[in-house]
PDB file of N, CA and C in Angstrom:
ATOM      1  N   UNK A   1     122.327 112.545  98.015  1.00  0.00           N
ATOM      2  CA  UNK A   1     121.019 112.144  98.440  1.00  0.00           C
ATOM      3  C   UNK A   1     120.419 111.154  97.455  1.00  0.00           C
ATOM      4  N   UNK A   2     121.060 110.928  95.642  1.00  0.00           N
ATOM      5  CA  UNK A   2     120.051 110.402  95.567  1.00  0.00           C
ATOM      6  C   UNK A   2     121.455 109.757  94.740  1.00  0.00           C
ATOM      7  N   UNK A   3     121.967 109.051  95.508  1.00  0.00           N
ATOM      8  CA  UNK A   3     123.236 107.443  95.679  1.00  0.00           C
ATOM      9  C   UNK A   3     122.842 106.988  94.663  1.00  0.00           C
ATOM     10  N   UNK A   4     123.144 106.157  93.508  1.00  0.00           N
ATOM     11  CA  UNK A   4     123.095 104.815  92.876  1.00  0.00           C
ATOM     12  C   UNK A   4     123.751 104.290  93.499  1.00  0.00           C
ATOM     13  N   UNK A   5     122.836 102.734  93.913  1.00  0.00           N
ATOM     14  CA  UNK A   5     123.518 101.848  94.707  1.00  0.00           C
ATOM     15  C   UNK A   5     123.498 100.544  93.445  1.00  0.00           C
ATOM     16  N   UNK A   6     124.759 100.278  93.361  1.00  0.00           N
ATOM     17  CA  UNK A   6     125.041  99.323  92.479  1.00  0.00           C
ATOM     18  C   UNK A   6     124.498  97.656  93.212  1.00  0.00           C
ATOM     19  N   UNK A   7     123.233  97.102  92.510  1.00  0.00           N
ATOM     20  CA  UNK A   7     122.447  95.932  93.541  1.00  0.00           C
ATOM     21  C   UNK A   7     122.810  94.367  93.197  1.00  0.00           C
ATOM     22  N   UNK A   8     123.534  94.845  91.811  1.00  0.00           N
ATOM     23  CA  UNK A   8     124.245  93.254  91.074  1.00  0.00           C
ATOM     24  C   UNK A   8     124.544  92.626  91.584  1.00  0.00           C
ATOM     25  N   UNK A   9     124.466  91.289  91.803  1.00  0.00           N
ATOM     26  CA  UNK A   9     125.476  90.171  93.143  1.00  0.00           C
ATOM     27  C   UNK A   9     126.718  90.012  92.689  1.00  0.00           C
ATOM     28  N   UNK A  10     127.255  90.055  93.311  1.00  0.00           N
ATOM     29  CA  UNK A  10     128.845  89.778  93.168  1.00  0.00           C
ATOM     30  C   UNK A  10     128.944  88.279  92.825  1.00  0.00           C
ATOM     31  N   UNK A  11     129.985  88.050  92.259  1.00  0.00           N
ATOM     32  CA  UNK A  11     130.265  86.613  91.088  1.00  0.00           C
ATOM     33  C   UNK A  11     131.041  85.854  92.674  1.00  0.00           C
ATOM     34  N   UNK A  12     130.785  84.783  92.477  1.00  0.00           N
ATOM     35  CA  UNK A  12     130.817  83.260  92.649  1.00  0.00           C
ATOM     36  C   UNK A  12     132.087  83.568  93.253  1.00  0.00           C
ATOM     37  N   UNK A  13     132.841  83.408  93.931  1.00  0.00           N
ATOM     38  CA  UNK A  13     134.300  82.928  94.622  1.00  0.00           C
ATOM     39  C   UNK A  13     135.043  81.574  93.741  1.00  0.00           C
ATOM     40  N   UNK A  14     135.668  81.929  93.092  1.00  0.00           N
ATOM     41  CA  UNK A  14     136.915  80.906  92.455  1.00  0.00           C
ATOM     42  C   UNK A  14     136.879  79.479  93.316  1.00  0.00           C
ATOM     43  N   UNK A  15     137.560  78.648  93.072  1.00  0.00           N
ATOM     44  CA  UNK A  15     138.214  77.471  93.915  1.00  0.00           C
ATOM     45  C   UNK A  15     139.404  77.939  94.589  1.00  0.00           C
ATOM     46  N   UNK A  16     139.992  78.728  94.029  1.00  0.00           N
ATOM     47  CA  UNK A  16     141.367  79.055  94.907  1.00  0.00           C
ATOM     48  C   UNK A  16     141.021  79.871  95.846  1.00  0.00           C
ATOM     49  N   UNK A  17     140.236  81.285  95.690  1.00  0.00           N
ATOM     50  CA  UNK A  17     139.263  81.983  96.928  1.00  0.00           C
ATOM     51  C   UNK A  17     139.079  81.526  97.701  1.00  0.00           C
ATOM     52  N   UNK A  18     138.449  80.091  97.523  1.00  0.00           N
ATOM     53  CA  UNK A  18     137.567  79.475  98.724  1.00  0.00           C
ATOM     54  C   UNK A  18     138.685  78.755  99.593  1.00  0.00           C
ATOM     55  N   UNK A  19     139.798  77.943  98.528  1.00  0.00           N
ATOM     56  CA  UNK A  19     140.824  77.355  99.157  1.00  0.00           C
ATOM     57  C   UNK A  19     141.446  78.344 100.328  1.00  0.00           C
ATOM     58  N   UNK A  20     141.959  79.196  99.911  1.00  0.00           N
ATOM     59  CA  UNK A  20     142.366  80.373 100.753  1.00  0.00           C
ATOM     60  C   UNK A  20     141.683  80.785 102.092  1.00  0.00           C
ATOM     61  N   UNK A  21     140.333  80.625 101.520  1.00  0.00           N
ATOM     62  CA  UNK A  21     139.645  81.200 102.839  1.00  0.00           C
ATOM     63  C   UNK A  21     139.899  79.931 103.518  1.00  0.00           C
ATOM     64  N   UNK A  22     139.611  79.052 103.105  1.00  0.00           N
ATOM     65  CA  UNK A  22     139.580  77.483 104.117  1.00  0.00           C
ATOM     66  C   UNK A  22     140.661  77.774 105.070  1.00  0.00           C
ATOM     67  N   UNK A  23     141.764  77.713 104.541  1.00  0.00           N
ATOM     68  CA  UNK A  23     142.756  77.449 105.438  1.00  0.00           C
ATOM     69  C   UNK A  23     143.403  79.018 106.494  1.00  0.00           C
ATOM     70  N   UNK A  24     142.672  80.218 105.712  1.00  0.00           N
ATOM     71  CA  UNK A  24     142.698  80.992 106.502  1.00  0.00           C
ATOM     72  C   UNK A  24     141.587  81.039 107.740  1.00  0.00           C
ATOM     73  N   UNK A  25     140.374  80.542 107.491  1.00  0.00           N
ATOM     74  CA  UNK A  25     139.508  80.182 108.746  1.00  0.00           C
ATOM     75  C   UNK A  25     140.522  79.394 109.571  1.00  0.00           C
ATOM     76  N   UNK A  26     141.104  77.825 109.216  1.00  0.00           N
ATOM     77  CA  UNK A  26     141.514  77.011 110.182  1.00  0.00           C
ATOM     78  C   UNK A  26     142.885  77.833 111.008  1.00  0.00           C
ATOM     79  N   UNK A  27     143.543  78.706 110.593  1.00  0.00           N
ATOM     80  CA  UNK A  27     144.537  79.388 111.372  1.00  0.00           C
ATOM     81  C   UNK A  27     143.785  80.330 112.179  1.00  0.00           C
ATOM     82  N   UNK A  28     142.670  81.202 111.966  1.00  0.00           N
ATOM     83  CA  UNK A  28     141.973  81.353 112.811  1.00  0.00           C
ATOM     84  C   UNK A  28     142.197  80.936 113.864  1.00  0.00           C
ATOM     85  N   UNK A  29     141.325  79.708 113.911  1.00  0.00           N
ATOM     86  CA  UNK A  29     140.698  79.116 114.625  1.00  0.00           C
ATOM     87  C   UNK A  29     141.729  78.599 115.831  1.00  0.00           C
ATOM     88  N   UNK A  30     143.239  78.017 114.710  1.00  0.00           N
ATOM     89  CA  UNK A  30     144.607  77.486 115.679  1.00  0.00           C
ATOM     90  C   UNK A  30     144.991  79.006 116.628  1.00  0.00           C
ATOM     91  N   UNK A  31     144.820  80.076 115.712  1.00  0.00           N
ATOM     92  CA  UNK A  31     145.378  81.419 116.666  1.00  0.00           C
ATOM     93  C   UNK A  31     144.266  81.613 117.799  1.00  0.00           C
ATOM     94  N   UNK A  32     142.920  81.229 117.534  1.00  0.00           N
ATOM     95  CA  UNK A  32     142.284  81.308 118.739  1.00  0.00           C
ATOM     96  C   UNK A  32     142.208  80.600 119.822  1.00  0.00           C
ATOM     97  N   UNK A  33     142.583  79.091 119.648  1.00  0.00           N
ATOM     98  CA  UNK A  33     142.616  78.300 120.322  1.00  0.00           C
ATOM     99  C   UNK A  33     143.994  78.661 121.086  1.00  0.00           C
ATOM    100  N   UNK A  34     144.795  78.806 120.746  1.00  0.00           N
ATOM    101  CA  UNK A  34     146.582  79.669 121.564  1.00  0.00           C
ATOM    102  C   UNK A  34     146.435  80.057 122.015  1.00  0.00           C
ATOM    103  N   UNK A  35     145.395  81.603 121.472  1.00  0.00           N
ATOM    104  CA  UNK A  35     145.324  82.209 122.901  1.00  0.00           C
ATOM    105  C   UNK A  35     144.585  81.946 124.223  1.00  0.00           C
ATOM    106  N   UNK A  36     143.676  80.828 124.317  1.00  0.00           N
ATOM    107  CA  UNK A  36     143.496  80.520 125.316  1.00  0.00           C
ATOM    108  C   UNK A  36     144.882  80.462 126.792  1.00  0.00           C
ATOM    109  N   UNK A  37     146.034  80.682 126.136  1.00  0.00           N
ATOM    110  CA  UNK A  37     147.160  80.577 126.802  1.00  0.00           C
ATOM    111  C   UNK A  37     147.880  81.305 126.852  1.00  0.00           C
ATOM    112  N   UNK A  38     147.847  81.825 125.097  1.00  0.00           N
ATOM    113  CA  UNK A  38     149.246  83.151 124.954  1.00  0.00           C
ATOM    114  C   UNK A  38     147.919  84.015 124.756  1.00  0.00           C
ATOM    115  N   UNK A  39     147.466  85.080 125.516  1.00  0.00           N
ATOM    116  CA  UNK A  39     146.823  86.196 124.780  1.00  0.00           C
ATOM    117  C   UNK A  39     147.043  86.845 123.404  1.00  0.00           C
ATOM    118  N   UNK A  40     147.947  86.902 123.023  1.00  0.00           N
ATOM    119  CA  UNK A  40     148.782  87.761 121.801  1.00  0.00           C
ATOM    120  C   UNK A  40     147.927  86.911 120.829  1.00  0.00           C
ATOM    121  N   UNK A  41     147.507  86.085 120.428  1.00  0.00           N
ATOM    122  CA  UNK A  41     147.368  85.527 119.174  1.00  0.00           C
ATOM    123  C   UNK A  41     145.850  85.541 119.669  1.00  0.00           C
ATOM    124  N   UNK A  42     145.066  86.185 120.074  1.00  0.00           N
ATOM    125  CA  UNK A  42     143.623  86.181 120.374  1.00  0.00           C
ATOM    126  C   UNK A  42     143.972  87.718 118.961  1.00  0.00           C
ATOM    127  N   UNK A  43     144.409  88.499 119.614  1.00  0.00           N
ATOM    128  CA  UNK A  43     144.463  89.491 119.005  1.00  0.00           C
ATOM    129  C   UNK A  43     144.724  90.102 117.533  1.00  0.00           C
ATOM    130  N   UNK A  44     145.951  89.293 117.367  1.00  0.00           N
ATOM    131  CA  UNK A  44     146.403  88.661 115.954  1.00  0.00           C
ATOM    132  C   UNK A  44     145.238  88.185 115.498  1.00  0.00           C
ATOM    133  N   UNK A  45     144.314  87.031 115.579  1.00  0.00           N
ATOM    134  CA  UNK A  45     143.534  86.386 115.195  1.00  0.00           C
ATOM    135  C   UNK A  45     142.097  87.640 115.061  1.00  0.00           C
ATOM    136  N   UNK A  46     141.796  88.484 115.554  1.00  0.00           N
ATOM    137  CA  UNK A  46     140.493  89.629 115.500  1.00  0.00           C
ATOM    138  C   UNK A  46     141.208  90.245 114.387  1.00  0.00           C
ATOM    139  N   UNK A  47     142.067  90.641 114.162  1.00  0.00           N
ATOM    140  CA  UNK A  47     142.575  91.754 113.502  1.00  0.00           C
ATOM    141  C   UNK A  47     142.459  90.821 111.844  1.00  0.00           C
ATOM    142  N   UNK A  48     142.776  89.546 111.789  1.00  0.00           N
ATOM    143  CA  UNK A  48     142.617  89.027 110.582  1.00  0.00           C
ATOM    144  C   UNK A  48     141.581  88.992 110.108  1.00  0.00           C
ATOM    145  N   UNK A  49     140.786  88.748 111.446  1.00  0.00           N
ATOM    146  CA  UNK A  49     139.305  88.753 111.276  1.00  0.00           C
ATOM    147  C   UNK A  49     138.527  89.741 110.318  1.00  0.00           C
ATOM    148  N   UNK A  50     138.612  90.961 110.768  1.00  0.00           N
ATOM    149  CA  UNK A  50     138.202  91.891 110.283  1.00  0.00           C
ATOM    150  C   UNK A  50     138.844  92.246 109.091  1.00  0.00           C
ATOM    151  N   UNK A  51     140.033  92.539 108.809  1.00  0.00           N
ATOM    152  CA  UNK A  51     141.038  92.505 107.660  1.00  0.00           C
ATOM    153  C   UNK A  51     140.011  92.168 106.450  1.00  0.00           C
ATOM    154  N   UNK A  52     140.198  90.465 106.820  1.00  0.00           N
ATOM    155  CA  UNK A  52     139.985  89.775 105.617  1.00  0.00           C
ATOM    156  C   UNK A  52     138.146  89.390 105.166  1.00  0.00           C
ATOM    157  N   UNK A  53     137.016  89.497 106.236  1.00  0.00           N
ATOM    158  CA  UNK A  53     135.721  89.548 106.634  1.00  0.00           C
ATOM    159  C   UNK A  53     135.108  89.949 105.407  1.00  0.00           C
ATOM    160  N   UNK A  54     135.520  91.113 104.602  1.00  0.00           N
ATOM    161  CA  UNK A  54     134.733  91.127 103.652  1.00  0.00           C
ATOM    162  C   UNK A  54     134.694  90.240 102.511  1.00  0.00           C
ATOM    163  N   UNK A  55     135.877  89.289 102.321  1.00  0.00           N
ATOM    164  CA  UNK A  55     136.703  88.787 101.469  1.00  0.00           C
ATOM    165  C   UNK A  55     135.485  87.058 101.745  1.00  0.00           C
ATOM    166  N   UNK A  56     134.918  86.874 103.097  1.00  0.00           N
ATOM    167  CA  UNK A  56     134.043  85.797 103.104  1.00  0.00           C
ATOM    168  C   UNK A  56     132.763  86.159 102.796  1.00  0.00           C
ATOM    169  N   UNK A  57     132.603  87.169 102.356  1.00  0.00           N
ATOM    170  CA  UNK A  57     130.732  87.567 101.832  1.00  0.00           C
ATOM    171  C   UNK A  57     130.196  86.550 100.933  1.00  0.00           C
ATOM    172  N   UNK A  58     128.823  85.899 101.102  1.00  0.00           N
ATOM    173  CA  UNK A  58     128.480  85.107 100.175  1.00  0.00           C
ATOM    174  C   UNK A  58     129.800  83.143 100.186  1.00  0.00           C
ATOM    175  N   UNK A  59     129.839  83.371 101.167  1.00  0.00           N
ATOM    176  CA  UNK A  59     131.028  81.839 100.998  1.00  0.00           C
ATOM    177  C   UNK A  59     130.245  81.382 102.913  1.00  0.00           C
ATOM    178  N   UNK A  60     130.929  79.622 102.928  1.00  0.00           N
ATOM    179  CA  UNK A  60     130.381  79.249 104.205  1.00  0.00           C
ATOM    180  C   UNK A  60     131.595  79.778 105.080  1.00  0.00           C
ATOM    181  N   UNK A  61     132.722  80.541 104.884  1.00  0.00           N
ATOM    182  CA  UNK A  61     133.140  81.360 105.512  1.00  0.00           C
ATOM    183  C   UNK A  61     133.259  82.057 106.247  1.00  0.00           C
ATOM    184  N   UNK A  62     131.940  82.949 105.848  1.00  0.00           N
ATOM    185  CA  UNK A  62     131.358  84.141 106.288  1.00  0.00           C
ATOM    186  C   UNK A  62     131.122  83.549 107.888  1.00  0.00           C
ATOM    187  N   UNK A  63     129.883  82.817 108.188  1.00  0.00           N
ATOM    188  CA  UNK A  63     129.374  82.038 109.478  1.00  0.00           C
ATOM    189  C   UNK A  63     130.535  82.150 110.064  1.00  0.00           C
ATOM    190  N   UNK A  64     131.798  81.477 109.697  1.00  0.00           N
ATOM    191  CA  UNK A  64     132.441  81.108 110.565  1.00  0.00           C
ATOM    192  C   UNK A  64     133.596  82.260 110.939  1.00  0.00           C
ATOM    193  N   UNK A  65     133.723  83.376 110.399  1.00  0.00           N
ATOM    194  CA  UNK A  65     133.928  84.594 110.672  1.00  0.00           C
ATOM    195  C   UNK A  65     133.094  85.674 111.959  1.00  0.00           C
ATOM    196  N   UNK A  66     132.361  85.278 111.252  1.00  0.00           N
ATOM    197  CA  UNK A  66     131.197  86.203 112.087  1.00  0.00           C
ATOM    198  C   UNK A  66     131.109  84.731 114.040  1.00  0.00           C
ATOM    199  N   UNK A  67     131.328  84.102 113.915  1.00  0.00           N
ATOM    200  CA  UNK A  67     131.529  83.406 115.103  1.00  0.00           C
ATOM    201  C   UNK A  67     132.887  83.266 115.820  1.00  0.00           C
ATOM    202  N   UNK A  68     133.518  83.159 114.596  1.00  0.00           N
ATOM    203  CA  UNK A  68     135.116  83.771 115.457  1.00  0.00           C
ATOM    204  C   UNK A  68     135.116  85.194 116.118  1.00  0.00           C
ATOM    205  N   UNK A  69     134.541  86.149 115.371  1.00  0.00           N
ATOM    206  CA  UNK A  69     134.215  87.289 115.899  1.00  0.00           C
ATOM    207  C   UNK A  69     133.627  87.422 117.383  1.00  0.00           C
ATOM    208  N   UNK A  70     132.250  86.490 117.217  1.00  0.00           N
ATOM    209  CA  UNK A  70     131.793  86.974 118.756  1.00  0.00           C
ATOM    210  C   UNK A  70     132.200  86.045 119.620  1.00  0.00           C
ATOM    211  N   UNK A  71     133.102  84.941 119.428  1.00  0.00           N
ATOM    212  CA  UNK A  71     133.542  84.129 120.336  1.00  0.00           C
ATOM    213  C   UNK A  71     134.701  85.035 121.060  1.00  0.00           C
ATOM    214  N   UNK A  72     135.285  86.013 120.322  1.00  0.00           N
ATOM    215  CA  UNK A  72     136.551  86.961 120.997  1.00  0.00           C
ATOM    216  C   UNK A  72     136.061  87.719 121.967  1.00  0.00           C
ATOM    217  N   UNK A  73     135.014  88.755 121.004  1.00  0.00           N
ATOM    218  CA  UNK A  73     134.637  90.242 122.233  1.00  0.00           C
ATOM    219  C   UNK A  73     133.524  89.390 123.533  1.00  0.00           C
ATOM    220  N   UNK A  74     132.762  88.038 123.050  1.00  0.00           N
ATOM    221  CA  UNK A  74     132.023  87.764 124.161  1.00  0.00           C
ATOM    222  C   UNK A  74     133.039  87.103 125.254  1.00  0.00           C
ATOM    223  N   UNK A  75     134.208  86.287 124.703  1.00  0.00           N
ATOM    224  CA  UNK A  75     135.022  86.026 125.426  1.00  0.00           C
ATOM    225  C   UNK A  75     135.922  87.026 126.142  1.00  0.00           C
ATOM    226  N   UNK A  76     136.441  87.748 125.785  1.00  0.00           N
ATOM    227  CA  UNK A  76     137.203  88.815 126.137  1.00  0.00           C
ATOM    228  C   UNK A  76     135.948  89.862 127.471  1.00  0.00           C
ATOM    229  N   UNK A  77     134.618  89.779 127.049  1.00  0.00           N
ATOM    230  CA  UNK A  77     133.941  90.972 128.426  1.00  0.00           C
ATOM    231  C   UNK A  77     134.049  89.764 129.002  1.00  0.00           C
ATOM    232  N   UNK A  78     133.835  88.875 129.216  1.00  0.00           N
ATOM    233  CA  UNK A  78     133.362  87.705 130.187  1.00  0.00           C
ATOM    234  C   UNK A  78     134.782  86.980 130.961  1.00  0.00           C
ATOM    235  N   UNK A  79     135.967  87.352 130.291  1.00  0.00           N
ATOM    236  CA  UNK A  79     137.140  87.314 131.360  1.00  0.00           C
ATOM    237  C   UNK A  79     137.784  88.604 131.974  1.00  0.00           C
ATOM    238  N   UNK A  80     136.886  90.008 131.301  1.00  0.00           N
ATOM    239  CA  UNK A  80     137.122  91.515 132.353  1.00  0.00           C
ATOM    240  C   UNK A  80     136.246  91.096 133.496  1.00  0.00           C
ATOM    241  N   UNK A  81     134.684  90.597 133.223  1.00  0.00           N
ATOM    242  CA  UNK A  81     133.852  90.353 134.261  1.00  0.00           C
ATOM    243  C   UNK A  81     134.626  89.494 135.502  1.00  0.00           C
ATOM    244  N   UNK A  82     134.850  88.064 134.956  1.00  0.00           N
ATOM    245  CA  UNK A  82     136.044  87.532 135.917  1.00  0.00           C
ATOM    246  C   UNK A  82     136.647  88.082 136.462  1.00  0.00           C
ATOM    247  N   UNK A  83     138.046  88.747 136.049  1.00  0.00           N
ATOM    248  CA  UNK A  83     138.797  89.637 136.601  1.00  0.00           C
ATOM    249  C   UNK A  83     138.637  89.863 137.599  1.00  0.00           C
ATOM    250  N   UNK A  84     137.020  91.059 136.970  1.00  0.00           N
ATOM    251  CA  UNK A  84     136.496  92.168 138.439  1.00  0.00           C
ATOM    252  C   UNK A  84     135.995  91.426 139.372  1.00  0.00           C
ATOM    253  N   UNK A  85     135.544  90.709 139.238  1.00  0.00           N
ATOM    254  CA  UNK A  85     135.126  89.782 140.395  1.00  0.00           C
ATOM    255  C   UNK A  85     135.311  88.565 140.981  1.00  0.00           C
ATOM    256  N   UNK A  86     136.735  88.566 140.941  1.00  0.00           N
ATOM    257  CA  UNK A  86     137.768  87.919 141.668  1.00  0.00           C
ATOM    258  C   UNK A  86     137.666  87.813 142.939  1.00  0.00           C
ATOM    259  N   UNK A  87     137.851  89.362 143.337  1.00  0.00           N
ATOM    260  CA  UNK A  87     137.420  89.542 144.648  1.00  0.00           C
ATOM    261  C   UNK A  87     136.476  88.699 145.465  1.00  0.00           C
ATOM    262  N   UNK A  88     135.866  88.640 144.817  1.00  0.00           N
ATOM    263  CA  UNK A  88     134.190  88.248 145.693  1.00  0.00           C
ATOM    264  C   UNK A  88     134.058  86.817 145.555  1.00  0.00           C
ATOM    265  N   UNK A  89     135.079  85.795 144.861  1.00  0.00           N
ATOM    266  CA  UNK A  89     135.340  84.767 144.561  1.00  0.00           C
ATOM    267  C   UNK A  89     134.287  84.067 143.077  1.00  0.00           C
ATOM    268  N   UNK A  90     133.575  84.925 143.188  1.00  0.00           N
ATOM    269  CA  UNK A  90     132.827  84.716 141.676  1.00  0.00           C
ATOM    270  C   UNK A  90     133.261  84.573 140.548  1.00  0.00           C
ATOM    271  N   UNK A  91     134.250  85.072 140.611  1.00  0.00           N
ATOM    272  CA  UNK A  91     135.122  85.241 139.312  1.00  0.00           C
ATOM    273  C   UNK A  91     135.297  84.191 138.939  1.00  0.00           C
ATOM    274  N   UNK A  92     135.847  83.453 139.808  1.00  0.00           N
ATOM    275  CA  UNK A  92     136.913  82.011 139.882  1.00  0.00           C
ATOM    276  C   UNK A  92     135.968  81.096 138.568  1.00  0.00           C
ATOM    277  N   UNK A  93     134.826  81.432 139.022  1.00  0.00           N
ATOM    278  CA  UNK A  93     133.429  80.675 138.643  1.00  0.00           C
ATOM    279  C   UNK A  93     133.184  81.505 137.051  1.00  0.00           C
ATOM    280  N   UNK A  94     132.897  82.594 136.693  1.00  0.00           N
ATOM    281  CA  UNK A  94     132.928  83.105 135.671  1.00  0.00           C
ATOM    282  C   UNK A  94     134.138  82.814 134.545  1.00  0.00           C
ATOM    283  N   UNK A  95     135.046  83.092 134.880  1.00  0.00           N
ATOM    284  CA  UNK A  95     136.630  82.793 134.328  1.00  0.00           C
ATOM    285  C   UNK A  95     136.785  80.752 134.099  1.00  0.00           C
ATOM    286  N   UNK A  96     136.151  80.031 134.792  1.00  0.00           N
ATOM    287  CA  UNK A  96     136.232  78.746 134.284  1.00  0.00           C
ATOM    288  C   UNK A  96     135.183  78.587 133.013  1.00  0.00           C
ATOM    289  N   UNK A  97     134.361  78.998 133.381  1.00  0.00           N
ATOM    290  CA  UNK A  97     132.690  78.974 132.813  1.00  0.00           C
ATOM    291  C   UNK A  97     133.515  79.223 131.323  1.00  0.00           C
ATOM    292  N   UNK A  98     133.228  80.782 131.476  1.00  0.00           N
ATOM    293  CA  UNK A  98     134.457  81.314 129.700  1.00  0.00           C
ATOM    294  C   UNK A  98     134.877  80.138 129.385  1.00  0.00           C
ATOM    295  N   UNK A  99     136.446  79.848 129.876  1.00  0.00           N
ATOM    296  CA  UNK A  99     137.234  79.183 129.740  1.00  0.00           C
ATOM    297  C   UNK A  99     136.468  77.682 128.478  1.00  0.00           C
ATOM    298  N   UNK A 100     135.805  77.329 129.861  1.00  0.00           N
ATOM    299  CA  UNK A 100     134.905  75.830 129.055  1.00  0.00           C
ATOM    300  C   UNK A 100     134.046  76.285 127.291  1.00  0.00           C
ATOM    301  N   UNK A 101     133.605  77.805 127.404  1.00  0.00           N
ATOM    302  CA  UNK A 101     132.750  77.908 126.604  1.00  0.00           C
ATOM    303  C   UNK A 101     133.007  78.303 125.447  1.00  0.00           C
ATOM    304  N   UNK A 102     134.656  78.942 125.429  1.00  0.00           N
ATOM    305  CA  UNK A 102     135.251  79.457 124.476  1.00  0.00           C
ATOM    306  C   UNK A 102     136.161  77.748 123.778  1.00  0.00           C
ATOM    307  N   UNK A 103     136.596  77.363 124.869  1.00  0.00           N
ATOM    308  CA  UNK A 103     137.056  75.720 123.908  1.00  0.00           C
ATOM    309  C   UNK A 103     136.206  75.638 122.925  1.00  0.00           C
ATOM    310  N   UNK A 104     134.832  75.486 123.849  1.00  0.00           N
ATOM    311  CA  UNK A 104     133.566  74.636 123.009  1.00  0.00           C
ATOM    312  C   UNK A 104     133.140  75.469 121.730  1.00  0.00           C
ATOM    313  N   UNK A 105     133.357  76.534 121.759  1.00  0.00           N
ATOM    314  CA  UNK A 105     133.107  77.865 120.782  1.00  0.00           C
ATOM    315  C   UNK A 105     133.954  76.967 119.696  1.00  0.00           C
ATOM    316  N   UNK A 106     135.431  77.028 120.167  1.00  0.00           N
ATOM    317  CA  UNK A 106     136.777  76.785 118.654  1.00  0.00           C
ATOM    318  C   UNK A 106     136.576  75.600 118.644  1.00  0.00           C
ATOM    319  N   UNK A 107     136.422  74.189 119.172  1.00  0.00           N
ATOM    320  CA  UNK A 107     136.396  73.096 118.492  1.00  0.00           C
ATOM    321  C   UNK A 107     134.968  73.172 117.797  1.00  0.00           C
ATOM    322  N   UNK A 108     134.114  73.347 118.353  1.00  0.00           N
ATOM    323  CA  UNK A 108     132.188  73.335 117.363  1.00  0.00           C
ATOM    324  C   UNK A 108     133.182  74.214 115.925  1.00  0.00           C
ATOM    325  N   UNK A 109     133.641  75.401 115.908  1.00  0.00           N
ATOM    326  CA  UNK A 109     133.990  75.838 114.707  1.00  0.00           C
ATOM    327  C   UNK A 109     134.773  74.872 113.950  1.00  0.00           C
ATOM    328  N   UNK A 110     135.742  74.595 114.418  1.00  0.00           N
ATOM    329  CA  UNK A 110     136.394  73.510 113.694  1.00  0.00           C
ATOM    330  C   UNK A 110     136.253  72.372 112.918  1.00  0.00           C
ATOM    331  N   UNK A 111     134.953  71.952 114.065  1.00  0.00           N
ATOM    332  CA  UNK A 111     134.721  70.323 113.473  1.00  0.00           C
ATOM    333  C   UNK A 111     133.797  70.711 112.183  1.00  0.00           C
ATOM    334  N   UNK A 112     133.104  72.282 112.044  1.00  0.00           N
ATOM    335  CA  UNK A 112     132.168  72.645 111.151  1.00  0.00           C
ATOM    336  C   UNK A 112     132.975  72.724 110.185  1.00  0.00           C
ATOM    337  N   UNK A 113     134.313  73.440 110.236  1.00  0.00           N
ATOM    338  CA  UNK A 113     135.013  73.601 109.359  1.00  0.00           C
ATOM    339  C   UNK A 113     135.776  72.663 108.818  1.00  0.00           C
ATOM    340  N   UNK A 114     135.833  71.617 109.547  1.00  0.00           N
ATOM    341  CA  UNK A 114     136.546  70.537 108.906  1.00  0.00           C
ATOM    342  C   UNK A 114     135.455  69.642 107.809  1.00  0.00           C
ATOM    343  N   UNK A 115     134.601  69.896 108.528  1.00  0.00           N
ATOM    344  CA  UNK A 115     133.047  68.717 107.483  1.00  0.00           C
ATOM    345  C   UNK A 115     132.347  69.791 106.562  1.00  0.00           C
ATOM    346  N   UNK A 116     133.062  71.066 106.365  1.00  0.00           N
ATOM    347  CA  UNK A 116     132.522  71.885 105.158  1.00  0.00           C
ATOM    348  C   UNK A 116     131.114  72.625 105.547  1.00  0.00           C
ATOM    349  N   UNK A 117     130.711  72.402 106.753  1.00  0.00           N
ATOM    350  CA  UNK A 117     129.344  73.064 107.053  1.00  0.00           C
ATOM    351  C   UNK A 117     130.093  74.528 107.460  1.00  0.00           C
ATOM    352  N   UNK A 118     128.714  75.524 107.188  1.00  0.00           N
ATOM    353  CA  UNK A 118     128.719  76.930 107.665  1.00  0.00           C
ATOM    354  C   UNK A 118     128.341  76.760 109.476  1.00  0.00           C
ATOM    355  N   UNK A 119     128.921  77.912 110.473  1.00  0.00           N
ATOM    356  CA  UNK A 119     128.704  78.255 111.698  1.00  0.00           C
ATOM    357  C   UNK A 119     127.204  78.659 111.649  1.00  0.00           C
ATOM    358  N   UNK A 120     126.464  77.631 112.990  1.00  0.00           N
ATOM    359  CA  UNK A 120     125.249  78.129 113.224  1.00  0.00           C
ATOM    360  C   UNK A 120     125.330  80.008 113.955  1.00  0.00           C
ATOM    361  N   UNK A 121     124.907  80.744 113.403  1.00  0.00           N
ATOM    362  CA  UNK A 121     124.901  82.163 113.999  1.00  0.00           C
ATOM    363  C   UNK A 121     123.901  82.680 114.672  1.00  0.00           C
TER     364      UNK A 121
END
């Protein structure tokens, strides 16, 4: 009940840290963009996500973590929604929509990540 919470900021990220993260965002981003085709590497790509997420705290990283993130699960309900409503021909319409919005999701990340800016969140 009565925790010491240690409140110190954590030290600065190295150059090699950050290097690392760089190019682990941009594979991200290549595994997310795949799966627009191969599913498998949507998945691969969440799981790194989270893995490595704490490892971008305090870096322009982070943003672009936390947007890879909801570009998956918002992408992922919004092609079950499709799916289900296939039937009714709505889908057709939902499932392109995604489609267009999740591109626009991984290249906006990209081009951020290529010019060193953090993801608007």
């Amino acid at each position: 009940m009565n925790d010491v919470i240690d409140a110190t900021p954590s030290p600065a990220p190295d150059a090699a840290k950050l290097e690392s993260l760089k190019q682990l965002t941009m594979i991200i981003y290549i595994l997310q963009a795949a799966s627009l085709f191969v599913g498998l590497t949507g998945i691969v790509a969440i799981v790194m996500n989270y893995v490595k997420r704490d490892d971008t705290v305090g870096t322009i990283y982070e943003s672009h973590f936390t947007g890879q993130i909801r570009t998956f699960w918002w992408g992922l309900l919004w092609a079950v929604v499709g799916f289900i409503t296939m039937f009714v021909l709505v889908g057709f319409a939902i499932l392109f929509a995604n489609f267009v919005w999740c591109i626009y999701r991984i290249v906006k990340g990209f081009l951020n990540w290529n010019d060193g800016k953090p993801m608007a969140v």
